[in-house]
Protein backbone atom coordinates (compact mmCIF):
# COMPACT_ATOMS: atom_id res chain seq x y z
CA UNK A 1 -96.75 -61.21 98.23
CA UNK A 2 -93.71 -60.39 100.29
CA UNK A 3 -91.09 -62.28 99.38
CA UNK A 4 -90.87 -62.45 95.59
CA UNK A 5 -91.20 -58.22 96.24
CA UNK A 6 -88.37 -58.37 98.30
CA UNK A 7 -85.93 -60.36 96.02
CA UNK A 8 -86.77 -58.13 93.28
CA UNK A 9 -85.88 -55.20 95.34
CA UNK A 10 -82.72 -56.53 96.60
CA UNK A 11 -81.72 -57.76 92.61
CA UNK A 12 -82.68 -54.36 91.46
CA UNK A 13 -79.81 -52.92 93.46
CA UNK A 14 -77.49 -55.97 92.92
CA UNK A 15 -77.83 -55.15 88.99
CA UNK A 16 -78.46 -51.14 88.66
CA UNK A 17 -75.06 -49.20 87.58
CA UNK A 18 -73.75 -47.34 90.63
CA UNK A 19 -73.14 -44.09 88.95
CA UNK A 20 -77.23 -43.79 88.49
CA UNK A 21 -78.18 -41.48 90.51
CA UNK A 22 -81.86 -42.40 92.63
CA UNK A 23 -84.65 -40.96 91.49
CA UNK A 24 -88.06 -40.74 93.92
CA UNK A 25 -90.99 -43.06 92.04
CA UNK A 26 -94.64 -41.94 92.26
CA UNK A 27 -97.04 -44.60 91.79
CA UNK A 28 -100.66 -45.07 92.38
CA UNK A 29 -104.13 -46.87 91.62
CA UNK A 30 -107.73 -46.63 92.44
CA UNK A 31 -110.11 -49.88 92.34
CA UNK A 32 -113.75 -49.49 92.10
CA UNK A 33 -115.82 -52.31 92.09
CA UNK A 34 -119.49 -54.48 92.35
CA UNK A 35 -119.58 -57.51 94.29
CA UNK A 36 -123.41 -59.13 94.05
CA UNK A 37 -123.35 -61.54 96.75
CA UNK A 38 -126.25 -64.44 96.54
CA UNK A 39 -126.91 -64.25 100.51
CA UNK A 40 -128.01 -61.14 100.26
CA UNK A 41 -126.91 -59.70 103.61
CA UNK A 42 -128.99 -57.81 105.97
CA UNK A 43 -125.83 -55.86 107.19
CA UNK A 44 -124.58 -55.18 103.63
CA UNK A 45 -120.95 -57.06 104.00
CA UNK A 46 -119.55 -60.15 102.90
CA UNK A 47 -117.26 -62.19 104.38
CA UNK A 48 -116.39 -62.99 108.10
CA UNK A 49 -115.85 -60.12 110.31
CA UNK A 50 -112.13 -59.28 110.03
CA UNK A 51 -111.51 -60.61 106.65
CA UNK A 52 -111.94 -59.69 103.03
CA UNK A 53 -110.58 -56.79 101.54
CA UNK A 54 -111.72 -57.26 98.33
CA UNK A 55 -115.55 -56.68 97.45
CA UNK A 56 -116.27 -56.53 101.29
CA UNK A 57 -119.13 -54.69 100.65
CA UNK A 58 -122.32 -56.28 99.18
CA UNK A 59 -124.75 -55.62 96.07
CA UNK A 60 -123.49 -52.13 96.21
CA UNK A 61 -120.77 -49.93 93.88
CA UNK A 62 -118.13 -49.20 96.24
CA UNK A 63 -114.32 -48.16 96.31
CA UNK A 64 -112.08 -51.08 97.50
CA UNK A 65 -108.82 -49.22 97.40
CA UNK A 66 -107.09 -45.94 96.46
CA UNK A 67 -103.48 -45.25 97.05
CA UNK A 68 -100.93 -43.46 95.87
CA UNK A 69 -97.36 -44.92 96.33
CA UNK A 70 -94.34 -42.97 96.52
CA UNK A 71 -90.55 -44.58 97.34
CA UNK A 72 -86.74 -44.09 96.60
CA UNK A 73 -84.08 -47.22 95.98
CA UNK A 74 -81.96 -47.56 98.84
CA UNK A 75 -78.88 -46.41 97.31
CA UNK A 76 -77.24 -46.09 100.04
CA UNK A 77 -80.51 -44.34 101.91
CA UNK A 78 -84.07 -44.67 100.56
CA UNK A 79 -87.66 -44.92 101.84
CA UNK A 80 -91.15 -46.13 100.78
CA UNK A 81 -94.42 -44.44 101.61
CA UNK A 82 -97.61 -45.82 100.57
CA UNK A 83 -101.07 -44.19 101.69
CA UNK A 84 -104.48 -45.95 101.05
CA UNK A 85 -107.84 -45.32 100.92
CA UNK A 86 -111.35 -47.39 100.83
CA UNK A 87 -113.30 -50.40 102.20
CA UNK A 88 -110.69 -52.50 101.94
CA UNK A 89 -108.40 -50.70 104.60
CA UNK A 90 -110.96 -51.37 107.76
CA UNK A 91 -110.06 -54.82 107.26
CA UNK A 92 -106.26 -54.67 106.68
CA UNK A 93 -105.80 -53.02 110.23
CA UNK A 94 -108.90 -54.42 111.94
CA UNK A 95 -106.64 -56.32 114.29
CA UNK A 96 -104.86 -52.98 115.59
CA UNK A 97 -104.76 -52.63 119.15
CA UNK A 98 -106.87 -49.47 120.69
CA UNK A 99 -105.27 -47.01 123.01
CA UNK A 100 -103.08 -43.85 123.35
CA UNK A 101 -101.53 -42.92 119.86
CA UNK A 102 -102.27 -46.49 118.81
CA UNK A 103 -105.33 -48.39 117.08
CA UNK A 104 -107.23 -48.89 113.42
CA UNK A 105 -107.90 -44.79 113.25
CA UNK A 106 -104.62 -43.59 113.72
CA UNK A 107 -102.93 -46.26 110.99
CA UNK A 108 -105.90 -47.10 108.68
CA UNK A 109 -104.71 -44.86 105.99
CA UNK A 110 -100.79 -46.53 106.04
CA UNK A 111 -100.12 -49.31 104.39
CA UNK A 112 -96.04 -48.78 104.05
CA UNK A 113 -94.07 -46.11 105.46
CA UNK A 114 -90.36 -47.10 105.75
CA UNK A 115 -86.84 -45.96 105.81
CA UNK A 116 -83.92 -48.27 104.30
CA UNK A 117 -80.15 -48.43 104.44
CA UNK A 118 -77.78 -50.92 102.27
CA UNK A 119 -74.75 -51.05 103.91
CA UNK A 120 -71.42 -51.74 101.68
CA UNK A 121 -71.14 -55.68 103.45
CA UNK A 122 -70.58 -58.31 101.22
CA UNK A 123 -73.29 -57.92 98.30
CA UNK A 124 -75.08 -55.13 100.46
CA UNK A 125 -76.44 -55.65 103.45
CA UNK A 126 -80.42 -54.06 103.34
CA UNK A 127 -81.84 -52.35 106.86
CA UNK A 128 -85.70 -51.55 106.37
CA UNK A 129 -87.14 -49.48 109.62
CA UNK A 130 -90.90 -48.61 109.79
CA UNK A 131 -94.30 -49.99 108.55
CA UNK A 132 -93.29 -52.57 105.61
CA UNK A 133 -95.38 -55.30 103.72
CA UNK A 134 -95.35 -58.86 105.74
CA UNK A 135 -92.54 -61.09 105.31
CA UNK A 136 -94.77 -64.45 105.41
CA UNK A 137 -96.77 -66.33 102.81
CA UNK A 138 -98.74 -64.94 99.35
CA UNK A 139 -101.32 -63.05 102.12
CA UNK A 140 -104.37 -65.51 102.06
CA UNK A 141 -103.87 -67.08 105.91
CA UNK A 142 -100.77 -64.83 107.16
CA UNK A 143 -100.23 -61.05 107.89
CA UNK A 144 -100.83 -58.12 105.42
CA UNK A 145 -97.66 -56.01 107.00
CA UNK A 146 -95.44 -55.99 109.69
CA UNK A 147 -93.89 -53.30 112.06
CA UNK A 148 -89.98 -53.36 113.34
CA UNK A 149 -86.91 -53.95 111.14
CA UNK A 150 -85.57 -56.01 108.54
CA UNK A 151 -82.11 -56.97 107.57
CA UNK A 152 -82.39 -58.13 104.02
CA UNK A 153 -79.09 -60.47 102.33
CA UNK A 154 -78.29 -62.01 99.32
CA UNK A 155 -75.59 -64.40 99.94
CA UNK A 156 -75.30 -65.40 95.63
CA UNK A 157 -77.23 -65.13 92.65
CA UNK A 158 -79.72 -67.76 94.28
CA UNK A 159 -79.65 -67.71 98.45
CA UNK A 160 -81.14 -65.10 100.24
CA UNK A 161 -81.85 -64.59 104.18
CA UNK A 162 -84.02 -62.06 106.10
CA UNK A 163 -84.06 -61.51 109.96
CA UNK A 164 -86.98 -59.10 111.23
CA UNK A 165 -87.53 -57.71 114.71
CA UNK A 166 -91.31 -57.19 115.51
CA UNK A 167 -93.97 -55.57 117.71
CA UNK A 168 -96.31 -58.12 116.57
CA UNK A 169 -98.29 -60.14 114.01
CA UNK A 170 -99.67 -57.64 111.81
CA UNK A 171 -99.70 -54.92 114.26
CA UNK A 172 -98.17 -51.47 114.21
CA UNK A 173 -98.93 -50.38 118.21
CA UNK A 174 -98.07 -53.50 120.46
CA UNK A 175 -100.48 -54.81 122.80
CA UNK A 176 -97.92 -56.41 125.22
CA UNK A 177 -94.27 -55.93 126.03
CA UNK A 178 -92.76 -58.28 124.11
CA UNK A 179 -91.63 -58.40 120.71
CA UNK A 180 -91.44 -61.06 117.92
CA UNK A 181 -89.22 -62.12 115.75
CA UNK A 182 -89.51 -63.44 112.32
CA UNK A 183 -87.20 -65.04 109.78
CA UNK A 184 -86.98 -66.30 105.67
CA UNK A 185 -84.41 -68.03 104.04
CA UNK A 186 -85.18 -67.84 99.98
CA UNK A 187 -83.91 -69.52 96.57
CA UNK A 188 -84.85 -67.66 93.12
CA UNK A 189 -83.79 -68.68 89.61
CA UNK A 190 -85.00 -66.97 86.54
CA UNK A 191 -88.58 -69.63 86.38
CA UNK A 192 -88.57 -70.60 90.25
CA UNK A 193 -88.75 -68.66 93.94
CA UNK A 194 -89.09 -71.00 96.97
CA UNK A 195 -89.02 -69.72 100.46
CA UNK A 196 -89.49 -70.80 104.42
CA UNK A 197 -90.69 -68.13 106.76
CA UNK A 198 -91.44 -68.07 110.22
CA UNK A 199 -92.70 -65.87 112.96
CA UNK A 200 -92.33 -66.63 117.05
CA UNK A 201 -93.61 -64.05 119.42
CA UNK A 202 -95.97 -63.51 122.55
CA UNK A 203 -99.06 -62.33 120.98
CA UNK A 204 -101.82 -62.42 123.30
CA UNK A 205 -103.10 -58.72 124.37
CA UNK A 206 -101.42 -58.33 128.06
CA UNK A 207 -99.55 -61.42 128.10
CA UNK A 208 -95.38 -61.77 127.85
CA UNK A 209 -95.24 -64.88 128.60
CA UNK A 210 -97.43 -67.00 125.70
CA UNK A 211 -95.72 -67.64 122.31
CA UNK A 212 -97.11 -67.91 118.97
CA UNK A 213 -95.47 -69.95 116.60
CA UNK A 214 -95.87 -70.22 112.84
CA UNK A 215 -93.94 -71.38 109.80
CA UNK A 216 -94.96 -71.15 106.04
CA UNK A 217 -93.48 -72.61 102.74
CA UNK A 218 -94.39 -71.16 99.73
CA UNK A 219 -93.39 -71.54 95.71
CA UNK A 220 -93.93 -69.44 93.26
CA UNK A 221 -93.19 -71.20 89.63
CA UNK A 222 -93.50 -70.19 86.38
CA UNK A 223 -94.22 -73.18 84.45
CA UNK A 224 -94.03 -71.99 80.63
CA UNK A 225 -94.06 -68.38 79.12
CA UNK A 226 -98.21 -68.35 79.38
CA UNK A 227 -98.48 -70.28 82.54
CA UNK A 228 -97.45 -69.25 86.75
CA UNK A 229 -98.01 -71.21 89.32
CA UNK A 230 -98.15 -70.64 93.54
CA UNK A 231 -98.80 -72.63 96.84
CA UNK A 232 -98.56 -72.05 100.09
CA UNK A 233 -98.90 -74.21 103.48
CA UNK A 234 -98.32 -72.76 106.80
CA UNK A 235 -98.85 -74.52 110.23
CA UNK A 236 -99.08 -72.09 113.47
CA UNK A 237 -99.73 -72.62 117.13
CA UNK A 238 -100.56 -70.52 119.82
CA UNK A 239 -100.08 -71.78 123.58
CA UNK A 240 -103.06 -70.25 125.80
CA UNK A 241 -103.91 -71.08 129.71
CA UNK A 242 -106.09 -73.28 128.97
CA UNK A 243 -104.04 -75.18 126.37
CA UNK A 244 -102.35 -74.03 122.58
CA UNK A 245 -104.91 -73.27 119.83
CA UNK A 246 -103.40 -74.74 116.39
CA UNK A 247 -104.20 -74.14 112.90
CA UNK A 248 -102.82 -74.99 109.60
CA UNK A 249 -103.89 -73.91 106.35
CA UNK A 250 -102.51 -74.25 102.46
CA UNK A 251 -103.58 -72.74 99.00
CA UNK A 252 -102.87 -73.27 95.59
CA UNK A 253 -103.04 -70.39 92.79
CA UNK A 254 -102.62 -70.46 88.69
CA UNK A 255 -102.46 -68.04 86.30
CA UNK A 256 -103.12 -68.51 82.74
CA UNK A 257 -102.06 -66.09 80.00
CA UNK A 258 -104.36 -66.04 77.32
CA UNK A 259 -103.53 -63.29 75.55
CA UNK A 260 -100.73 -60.24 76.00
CA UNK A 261 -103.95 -58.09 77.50
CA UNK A 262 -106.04 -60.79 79.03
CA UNK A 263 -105.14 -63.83 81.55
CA UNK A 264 -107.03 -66.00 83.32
CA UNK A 265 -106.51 -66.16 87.60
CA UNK A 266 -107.90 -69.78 89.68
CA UNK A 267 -107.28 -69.95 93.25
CA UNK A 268 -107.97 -72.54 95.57
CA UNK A 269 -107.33 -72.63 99.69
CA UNK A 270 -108.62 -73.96 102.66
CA UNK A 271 -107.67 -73.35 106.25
CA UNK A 272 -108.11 -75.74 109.28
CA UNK A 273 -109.15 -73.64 112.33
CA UNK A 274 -108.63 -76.45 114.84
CA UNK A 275 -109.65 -74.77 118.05
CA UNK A 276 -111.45 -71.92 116.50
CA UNK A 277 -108.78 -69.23 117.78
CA UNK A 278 -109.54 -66.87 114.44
CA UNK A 279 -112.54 -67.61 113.28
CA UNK A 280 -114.40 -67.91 116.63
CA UNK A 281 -115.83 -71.76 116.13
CA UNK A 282 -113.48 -75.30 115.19
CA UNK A 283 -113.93 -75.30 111.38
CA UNK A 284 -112.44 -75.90 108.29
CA UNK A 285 -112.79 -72.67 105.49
CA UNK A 286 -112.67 -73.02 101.63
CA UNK A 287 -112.58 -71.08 98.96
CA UNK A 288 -112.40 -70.95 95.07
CA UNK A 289 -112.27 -67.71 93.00
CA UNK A 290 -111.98 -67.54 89.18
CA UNK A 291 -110.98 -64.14 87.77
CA UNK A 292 -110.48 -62.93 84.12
CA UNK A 293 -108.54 -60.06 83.58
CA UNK A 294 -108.48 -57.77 80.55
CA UNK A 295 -106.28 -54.93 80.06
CA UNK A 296 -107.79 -52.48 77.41
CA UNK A 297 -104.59 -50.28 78.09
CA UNK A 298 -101.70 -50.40 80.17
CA UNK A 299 -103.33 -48.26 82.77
CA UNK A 300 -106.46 -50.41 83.21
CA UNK A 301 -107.39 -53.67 84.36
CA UNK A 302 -111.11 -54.70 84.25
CA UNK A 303 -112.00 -57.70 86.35
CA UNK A 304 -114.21 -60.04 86.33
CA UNK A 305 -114.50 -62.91 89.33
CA UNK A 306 -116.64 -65.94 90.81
CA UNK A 307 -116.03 -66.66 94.42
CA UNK A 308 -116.90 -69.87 96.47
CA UNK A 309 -116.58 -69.96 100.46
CA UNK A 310 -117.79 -73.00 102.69
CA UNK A 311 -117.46 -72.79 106.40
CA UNK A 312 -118.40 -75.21 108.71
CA UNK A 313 -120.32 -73.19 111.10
CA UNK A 314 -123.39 -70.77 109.80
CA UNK A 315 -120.39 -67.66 109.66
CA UNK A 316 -121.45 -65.59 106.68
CA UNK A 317 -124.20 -62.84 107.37
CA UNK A 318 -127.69 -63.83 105.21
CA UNK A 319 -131.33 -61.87 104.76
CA UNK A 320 -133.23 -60.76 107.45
CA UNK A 321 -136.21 -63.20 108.72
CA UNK A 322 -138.90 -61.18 110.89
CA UNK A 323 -136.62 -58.42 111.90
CA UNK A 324 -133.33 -61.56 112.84
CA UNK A 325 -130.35 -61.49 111.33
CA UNK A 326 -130.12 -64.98 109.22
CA UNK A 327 -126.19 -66.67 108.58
CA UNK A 328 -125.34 -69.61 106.29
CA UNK A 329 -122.68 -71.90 106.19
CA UNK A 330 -121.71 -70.79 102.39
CA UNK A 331 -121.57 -67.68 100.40
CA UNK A 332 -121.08 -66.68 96.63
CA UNK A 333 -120.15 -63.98 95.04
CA UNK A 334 -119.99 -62.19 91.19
CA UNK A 335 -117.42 -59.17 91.32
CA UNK A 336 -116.52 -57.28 88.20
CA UNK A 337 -113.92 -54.47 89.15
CA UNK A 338 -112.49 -51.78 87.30
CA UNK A 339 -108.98 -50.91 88.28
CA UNK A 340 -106.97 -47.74 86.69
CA UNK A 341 -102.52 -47.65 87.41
CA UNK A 342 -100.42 -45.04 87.10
């Protein structure tokens, strides 16, 4: 989730005594996991093409994600390099563009990898430069990351604003000549973060000239000591020759605390795919996953989920029936997941 990671970046170096010196932060994690999935798919994946990145392999042991994150606070100059591994990653940068220096090969393995600069303006005025996580929305409907640069402020102890200048939505190589340009304004107590981002850009492959448009609220609440709550509704449109594609989409999450090593996670979205520009056919998409995690010790988290998706074309890849390929309109899965932190 971007933008509650970015406010607590930016109030770690409001609050932190200036005479601490930086230190460099290693961090890591590897995520194994077993997702049975009740279609049973001939090609061994679940989910649409594209999407996923957790459990996107079927009825098989498998490693999600392994990564090992390294970074330094901006004080004044820092950076933030985070290299990943696993099944997960083909679908992150599955939308990369192919071509000289440029495409899923050369960046599958990146997840972050930026520089940053807090100028002495006002409260500090943050530059990020590089590879960074996206700006928009809690990551269900809207990019993973973002390439360009970010100027990060906090005007008070509640308002903050971010202005980004970008190759593209979630790309790293550009596939046209134009760039985008995305924005968030943000309000954060101690129990509530709100925030409205948007992104406006050409984005077709090839094509300066057709803009896509998109705006997301989202709200991130925590309700009592045991209970957090999130939602998120974005609206986007993308104008086309012949004639804009638009989509909207919304989610709501919840997470329950039931003990100081054990919480349970319910999440609910749908997204409207009006003119089928990502999911290839008009449809609507829902989900519902249930997840209960347990944390033995502080460097494990053992998972296990239920997950519910309903298209409303035959999307999701099924058993084989004489030698064809069958697809159905729903798909379940059981994922337990093991998850070690460092």
């Amino acid at each position: 989730m971007g933008s509650p990671l970015a406010i607590a970046l930016l109030v770690a170096q409001a609050t932190s005594p200036a005479a601490e010196p930086p230190t460099v932060q290693l961090h890591g994690w590897v995520d194994v996991f077993y997702g049975l999935n009740a279609n049973r798919p001939a090609d061994g994946t679940s989910f649409l093409p594209g999407t996923g990145t957790t459990a996107r392999r079927a009825n098989e042991l498998n490693l999600n994600a392994a990564a090992v994150d390294v970074s330094l606070d901006p004080r004044p100059v820092g950076f933030h390099l985070t290299l990943a591994f696993g099944s997960g990653l083909e679908v992150v940068h599955a939308a990369e563009p192919g071509g000289s220096a440029i495409g899923p090969d050369v960046w599958r393995n990146v997840y972050q990898a930026s520089v940053s600069y807090t100028a002495p303006i006002g409260s500090g005025l943050l530059f990020e430069a590089g590879i960074y996580p996206s700006h928009i929305g809690l990551e269900s409907f809207s990019p993973y990351y973002q390439a360009g640069l970010k100027l990060a402020y906090w005007f008070d102890s509640h308002w903050s604003a971010q202005l980004h200048f970008l190759n593209g939505w979630q790309v790293i190589g550009d596939n046209n000549r134009a760039k985008a340009v995305g924005t968030q304004i943000a309000w954060t107590n101690d129990r509530v973060t709100l925030g409205f981002n948007t992104f406006a850009g050409p984005e077709l492959p090839g094509d300066d000239s057709h803009w896509r448009l998109f705006g997301d609220l989202t709200a991130v609440i925590k309700a009592t000591p045991w209970l957090s709550l999130g939602a998120t509704a974005d609206a986007g449109r993308q104008d086309r020759v012949e004639g804009a594609a638009v989509w909207h989409a919304a989610g709501l999450y919840a997470r329950i605390a039931l003990h100081p090593r054990a919480a349970l996670a319910l999440r609910a979205e749908y997204y409207d795919d009006v003119d089928g520009f990502f999911s290839g056919a008009p449809q609507i998409l829902r989900n519902g996953t249930v997840t209960l995690e347990v944390r033995p010790d502080e460097h494990l988290i053992l998972k296990l989920e239920a997950r519910h998706d309903r298209a409303g074309t035959a999307v999701f890849s099924g058993q084989r029936e004489t030698g064809t390929p069958t697809f159905s309109r729903t798909q379940t899965l059981a994922i337990a997941s093991a998850v070690a932190v460092f």
